[in-house]
Structures are given as structure tokens and as C-alpha cells.
PDB file of N, CA and C in Angstrom:
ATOM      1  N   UNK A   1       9.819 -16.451  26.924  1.00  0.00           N
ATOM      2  CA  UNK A   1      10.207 -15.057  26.938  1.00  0.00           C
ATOM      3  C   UNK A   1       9.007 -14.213  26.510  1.00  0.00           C
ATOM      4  N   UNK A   2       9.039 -12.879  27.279  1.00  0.00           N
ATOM      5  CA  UNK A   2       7.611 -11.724  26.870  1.00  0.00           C
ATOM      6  C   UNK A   2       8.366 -11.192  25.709  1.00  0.00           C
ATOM      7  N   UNK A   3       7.291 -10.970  24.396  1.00  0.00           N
ATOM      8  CA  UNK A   3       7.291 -10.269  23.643  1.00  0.00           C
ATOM      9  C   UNK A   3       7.294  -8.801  24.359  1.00  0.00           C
ATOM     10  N   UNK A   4       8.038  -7.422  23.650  1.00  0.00           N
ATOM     11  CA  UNK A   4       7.828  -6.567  24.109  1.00  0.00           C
ATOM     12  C   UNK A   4       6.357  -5.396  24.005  1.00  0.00           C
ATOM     13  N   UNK A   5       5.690  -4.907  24.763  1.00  0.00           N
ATOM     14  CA  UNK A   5       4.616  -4.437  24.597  1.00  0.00           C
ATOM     15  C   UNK A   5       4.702  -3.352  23.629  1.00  0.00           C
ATOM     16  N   UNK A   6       4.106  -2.656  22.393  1.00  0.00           N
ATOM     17  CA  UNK A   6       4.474  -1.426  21.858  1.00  0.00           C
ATOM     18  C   UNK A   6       3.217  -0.749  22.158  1.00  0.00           C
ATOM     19  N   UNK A   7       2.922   0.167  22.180  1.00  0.00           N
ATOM     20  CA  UNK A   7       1.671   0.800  22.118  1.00  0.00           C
ATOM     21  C   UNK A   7       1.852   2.321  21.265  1.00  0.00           C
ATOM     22  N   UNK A   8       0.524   1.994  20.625  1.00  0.00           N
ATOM     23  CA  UNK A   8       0.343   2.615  18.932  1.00  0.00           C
ATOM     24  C   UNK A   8      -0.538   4.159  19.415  1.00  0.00           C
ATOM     25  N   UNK A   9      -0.295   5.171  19.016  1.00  0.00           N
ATOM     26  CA  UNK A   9       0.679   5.423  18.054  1.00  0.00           C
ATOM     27  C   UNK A   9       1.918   5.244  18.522  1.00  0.00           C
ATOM     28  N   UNK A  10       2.863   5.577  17.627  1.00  0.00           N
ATOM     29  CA  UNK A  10       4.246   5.287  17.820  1.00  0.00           C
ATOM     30  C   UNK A  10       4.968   5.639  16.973  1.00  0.00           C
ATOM     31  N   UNK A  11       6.377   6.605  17.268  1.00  0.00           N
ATOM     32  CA  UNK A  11       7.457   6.345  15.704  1.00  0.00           C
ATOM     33  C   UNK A  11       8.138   5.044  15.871  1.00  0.00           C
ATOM     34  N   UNK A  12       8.281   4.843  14.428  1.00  0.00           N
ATOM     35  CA  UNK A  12       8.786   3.364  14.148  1.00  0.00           C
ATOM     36  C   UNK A  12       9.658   3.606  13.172  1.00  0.00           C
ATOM     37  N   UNK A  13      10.948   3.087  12.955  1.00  0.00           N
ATOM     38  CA  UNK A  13      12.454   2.982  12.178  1.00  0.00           C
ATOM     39  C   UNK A  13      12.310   1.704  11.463  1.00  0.00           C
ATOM     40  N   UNK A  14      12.370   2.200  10.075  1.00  0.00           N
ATOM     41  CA  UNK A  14      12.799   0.563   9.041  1.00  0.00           C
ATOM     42  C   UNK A  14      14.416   1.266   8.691  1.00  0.00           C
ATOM     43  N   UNK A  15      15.138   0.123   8.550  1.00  0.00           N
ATOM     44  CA  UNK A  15      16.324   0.263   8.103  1.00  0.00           C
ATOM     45  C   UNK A  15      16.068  -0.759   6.158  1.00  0.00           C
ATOM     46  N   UNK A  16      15.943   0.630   5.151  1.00  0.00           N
ATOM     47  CA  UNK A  16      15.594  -0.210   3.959  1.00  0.00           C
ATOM     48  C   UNK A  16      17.275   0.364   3.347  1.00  0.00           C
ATOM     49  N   UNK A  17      17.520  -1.196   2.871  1.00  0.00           N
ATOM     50  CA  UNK A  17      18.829  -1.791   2.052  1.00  0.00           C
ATOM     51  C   UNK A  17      18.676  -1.873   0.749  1.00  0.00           C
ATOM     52  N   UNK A  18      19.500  -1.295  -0.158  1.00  0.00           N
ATOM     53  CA  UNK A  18      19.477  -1.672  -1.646  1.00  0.00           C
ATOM     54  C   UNK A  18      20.207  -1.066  -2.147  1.00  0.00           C
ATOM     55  N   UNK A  19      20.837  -0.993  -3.665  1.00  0.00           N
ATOM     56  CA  UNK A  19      21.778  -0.897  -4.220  1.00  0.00           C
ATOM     57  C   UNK A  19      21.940   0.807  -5.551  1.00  0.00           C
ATOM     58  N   UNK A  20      20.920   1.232  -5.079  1.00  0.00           N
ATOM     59  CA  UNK A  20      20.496   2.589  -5.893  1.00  0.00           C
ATOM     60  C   UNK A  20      19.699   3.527  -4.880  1.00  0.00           C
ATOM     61  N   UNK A  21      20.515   4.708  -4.063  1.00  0.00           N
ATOM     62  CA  UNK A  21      19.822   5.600  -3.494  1.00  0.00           C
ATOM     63  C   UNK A  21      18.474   6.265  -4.407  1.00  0.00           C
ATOM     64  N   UNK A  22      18.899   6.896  -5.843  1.00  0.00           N
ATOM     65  CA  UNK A  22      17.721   6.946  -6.333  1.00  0.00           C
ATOM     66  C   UNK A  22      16.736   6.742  -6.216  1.00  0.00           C
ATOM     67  N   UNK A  23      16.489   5.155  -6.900  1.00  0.00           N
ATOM     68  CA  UNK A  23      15.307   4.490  -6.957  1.00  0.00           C
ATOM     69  C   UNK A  23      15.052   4.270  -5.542  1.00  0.00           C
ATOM     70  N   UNK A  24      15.819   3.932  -4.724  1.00  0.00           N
ATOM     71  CA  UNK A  24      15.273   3.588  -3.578  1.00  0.00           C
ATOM     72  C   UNK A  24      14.308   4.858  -2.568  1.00  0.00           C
ATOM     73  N   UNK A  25      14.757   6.246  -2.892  1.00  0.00           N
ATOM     74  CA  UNK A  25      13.759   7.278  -2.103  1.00  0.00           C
ATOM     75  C   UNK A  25      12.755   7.498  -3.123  1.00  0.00           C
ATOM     76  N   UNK A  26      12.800   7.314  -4.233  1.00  0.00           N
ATOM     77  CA  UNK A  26      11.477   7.504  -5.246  1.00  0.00           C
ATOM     78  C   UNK A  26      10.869   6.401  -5.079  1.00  0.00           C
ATOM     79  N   UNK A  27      10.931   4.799  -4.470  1.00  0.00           N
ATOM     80  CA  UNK A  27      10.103   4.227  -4.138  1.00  0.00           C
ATOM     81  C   UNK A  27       9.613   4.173  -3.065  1.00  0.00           C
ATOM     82  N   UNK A  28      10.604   5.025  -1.662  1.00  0.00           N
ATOM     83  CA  UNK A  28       9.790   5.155  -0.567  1.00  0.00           C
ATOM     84  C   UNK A  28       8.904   6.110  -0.608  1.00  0.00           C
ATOM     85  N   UNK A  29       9.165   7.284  -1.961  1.00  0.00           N
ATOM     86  CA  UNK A  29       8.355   8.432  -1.500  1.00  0.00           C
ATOM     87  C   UNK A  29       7.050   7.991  -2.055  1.00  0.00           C
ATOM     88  N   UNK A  30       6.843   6.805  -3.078  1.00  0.00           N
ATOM     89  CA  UNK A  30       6.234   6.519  -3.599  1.00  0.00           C
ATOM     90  C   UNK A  30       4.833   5.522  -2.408  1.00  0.00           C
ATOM     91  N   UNK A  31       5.508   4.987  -1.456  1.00  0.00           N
ATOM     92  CA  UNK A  31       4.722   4.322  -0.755  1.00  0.00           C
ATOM     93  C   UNK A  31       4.262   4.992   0.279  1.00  0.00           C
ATOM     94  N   UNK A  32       5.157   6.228   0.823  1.00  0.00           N
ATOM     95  CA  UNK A  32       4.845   6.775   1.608  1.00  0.00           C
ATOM     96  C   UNK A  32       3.790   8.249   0.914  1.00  0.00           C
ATOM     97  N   UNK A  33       3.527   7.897   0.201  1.00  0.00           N
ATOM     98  CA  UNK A  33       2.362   9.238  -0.564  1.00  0.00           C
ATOM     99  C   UNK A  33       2.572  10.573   0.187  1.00  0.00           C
ATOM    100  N   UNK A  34       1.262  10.744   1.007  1.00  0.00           N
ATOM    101  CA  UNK A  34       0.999  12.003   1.836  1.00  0.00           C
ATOM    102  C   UNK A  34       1.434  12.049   2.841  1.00  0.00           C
ATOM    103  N   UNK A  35       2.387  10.553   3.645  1.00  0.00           N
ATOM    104  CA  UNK A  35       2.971  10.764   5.048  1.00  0.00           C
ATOM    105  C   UNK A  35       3.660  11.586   5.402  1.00  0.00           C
ATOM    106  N   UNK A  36       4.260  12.101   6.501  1.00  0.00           N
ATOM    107  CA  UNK A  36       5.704  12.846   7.074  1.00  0.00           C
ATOM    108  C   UNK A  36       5.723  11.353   7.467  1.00  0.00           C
ATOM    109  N   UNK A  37       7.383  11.777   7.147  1.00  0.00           N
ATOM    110  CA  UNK A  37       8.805  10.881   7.090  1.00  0.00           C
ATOM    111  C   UNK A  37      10.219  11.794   7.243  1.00  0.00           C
ATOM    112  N   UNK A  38      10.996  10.741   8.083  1.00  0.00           N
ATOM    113  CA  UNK A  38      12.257  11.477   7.510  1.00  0.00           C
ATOM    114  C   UNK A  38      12.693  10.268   7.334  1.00  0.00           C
ATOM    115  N   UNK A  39      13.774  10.365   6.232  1.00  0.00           N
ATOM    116  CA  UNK A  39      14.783   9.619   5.780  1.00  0.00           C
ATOM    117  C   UNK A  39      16.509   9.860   5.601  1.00  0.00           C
ATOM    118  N   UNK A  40      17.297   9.083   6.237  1.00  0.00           N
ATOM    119  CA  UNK A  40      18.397   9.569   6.287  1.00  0.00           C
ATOM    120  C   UNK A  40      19.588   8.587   5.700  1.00  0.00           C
ATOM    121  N   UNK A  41      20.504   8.493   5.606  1.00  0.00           N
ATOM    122  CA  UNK A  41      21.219   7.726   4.416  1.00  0.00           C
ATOM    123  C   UNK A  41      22.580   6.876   6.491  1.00  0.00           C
ATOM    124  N   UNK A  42      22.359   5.675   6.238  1.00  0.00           N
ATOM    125  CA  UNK A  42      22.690   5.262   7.605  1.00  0.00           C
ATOM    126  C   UNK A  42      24.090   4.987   7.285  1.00  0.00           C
ATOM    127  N   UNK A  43      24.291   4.078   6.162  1.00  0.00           N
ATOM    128  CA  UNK A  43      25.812   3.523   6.571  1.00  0.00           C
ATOM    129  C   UNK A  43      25.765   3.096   4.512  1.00  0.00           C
ATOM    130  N   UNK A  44      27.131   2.748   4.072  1.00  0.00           N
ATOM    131  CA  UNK A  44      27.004   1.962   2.826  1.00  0.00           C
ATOM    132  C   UNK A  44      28.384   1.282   3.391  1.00  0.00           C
ATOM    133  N   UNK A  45      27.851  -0.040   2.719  1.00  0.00           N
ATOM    134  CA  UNK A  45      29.131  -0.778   3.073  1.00  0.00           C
ATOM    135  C   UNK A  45      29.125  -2.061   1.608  1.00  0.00           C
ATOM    136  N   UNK A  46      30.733  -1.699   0.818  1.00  0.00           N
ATOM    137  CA  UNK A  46      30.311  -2.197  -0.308  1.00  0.00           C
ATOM    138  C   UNK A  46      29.594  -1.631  -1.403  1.00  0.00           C
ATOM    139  N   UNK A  47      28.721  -2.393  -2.312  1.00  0.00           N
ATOM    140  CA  UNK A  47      27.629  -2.062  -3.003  1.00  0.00           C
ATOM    141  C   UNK A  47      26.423  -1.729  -2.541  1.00  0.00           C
ATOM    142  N   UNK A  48      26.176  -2.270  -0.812  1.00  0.00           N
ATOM    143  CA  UNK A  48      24.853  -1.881  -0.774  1.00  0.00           C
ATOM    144  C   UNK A  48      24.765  -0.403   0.172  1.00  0.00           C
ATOM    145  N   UNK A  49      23.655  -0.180  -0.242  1.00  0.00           N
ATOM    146  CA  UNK A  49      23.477   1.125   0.676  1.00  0.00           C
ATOM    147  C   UNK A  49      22.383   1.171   1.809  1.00  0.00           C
ATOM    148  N   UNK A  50      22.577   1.649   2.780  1.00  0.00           N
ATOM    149  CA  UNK A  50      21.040   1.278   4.109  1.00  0.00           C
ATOM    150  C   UNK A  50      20.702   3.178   4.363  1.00  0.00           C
ATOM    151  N   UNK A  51      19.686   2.924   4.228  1.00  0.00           N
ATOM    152  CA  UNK A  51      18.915   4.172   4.863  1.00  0.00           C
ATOM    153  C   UNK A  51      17.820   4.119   5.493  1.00  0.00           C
ATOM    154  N   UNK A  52      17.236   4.956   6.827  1.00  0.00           N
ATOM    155  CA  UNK A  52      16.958   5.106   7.948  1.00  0.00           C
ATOM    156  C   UNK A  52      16.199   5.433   7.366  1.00  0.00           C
ATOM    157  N   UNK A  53      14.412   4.566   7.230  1.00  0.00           N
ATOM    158  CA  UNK A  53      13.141   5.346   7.320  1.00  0.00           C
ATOM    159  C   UNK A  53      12.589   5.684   8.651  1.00  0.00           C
ATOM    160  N   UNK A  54      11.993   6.486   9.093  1.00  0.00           N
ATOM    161  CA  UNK A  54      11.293   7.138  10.585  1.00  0.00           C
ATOM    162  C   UNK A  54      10.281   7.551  10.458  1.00  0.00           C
ATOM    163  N   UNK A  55       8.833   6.658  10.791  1.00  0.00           N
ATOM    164  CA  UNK A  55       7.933   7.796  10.467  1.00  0.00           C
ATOM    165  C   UNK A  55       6.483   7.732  11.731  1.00  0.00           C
ATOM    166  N   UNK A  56       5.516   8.097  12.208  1.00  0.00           N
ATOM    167  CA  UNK A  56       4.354   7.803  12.333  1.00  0.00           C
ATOM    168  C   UNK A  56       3.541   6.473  12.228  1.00  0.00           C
ATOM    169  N   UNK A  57       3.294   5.552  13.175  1.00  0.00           N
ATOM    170  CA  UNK A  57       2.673   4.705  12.760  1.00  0.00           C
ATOM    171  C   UNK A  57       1.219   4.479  13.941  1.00  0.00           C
ATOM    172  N   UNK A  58       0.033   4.118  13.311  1.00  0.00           N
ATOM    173  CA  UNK A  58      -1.220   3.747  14.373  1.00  0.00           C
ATOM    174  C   UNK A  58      -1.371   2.718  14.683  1.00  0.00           C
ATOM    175  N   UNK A  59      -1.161   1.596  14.086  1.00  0.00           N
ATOM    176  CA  UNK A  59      -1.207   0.300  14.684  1.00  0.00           C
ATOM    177  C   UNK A  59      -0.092  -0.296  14.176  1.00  0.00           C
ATOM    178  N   UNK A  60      -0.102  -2.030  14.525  1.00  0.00           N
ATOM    179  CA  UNK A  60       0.288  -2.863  14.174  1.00  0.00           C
ATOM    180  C   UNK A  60       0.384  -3.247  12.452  1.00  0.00           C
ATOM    181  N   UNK A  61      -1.262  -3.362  12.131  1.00  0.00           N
ATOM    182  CA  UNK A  61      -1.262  -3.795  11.142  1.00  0.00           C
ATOM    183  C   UNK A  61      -0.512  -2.546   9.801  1.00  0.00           C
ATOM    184  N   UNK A  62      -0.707  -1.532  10.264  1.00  0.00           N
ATOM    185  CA  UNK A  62      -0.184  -0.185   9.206  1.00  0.00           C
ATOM    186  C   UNK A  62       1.356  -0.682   9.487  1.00  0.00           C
ATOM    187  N   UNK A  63       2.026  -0.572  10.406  1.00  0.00           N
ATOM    188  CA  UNK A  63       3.148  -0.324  10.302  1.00  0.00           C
ATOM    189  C   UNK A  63       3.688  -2.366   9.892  1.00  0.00           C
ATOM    190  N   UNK A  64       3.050  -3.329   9.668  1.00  0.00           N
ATOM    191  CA  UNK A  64       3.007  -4.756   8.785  1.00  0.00           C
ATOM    192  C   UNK A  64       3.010  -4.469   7.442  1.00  0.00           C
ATOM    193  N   UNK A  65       1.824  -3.448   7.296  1.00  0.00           N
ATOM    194  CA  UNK A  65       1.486  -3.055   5.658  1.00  0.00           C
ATOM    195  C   UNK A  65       2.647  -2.235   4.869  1.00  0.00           C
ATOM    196  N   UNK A  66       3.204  -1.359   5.343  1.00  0.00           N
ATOM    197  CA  UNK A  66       3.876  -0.405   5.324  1.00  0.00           C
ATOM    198  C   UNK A  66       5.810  -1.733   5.202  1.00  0.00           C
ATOM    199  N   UNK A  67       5.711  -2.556   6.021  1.00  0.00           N
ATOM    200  CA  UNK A  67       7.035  -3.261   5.872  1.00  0.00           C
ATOM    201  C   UNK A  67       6.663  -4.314   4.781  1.00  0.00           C
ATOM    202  N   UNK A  68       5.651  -4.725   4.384  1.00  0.00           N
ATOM    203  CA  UNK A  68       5.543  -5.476   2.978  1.00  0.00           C
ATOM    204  C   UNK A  68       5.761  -4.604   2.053  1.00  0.00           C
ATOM    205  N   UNK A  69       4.955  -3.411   1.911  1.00  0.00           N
ATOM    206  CA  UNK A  69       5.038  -2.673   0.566  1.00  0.00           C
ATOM    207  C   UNK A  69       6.597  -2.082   0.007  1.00  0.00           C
ATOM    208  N   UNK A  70       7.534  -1.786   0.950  1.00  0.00           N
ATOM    209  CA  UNK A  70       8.678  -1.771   1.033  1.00  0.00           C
ATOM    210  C   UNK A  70       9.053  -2.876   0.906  1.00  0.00           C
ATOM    211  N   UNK A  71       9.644  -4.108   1.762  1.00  0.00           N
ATOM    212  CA  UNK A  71      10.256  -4.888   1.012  1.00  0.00           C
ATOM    213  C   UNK A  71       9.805  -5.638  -0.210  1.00  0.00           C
ATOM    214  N   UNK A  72       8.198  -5.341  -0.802  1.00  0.00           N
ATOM    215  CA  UNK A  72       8.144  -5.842  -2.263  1.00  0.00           C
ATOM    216  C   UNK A  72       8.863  -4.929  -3.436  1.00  0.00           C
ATOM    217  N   UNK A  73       9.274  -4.096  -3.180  1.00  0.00           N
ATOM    218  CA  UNK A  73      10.030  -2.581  -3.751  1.00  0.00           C
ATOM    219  C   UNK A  73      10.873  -3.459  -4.578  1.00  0.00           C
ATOM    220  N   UNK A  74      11.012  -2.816  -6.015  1.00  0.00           N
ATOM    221  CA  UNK A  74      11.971  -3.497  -7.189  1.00  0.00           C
ATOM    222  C   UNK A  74      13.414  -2.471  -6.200  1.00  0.00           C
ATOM    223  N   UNK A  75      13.510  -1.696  -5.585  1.00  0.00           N
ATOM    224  CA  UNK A  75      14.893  -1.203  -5.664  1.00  0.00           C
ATOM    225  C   UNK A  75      15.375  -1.663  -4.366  1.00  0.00           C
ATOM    226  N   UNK A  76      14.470  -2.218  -3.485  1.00  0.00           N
ATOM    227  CA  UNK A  76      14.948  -2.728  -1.745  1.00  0.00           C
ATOM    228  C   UNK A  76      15.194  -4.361  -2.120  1.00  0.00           C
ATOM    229  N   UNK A  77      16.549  -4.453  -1.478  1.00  0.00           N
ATOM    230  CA  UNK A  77      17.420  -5.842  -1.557  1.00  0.00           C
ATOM    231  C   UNK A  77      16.589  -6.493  -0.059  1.00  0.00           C
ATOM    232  N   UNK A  78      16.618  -5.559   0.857  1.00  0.00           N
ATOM    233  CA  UNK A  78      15.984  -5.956   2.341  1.00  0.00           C
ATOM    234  C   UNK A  78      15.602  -5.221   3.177  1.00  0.00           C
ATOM    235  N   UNK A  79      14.396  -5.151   3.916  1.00  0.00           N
ATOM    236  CA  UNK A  79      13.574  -3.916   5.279  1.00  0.00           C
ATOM    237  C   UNK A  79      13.970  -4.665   6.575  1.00  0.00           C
ATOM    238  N   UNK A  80      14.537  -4.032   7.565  1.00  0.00           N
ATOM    239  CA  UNK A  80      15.086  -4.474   8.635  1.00  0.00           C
ATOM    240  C   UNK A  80      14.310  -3.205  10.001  1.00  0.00           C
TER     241      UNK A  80
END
């Protein structure tokens, strides 16, 4: 099967999961420094909560860097 082609720039959607809206946009705003972003609150089901990051990305490797630094996040359970 072909991988699908993306070509950079590009907006790109993480769906980040965890259990404290709080902490969880003070650590995206935290990774996301000087970017534009929007962030929107997607679904809660249970205890956990998912919200819609959207932002700008130039390559591959930024938008790799950008899904580690998030899911190493003390308040993200999981980046999807």
C-alpha cells in the first residue's frame, strides 16, 4: 500500500487527550510559544477530555517535533 503524499507547508490537526483542560492549554500554549494555533475543546467522554490542536506546519520533521513535545506533556494522557 502507498503511503499518502503530504506536501509541507500544511495545516495539520493533533487530537491531544488528558484529564485537566487547564493544564492541558497552558502546556500547549507552552509548546506552542510564538505560533498561531487554534484550539478547540472536541468531545469529553468520561474523565478524559480531547481537544483539537490546528496549526501551521513546514515540514515533516517540525510537525514529529511538535507531536513528541506534546505527548511528553505531564497533562496529555495521549496525541492522536
Amino acid at each position: 500500500m502507498k503511503k499518502a503524499e503530504i506536501t509541507y507547508p500544511c495545516k495539520w490537526s493533533f487530537r491531544v487527550i488528558g484529564l485537566d483542560k487547564e493544564a492541558m492549554t497552558g502546556d500547549i500554549r507552552n509548546i506552542m510559544a510564538d505560533r498561531a494555533y487554534t484550539l478547540g475543546e472536541s468531545n469529553r467522554k468520561g474523565k478524559y477530555l480531547s481537544l483539537n490542536l490546528s496549526l501551521d506546519v513546514d515540514s515533516r520533521n517540525e510537525r514529529n517535533i511538535l507531536f513528541a513535545a506534546l505527548k511528553s506533556s505531564t497533562s496529555v494522557t495521549m496525541v492522536i
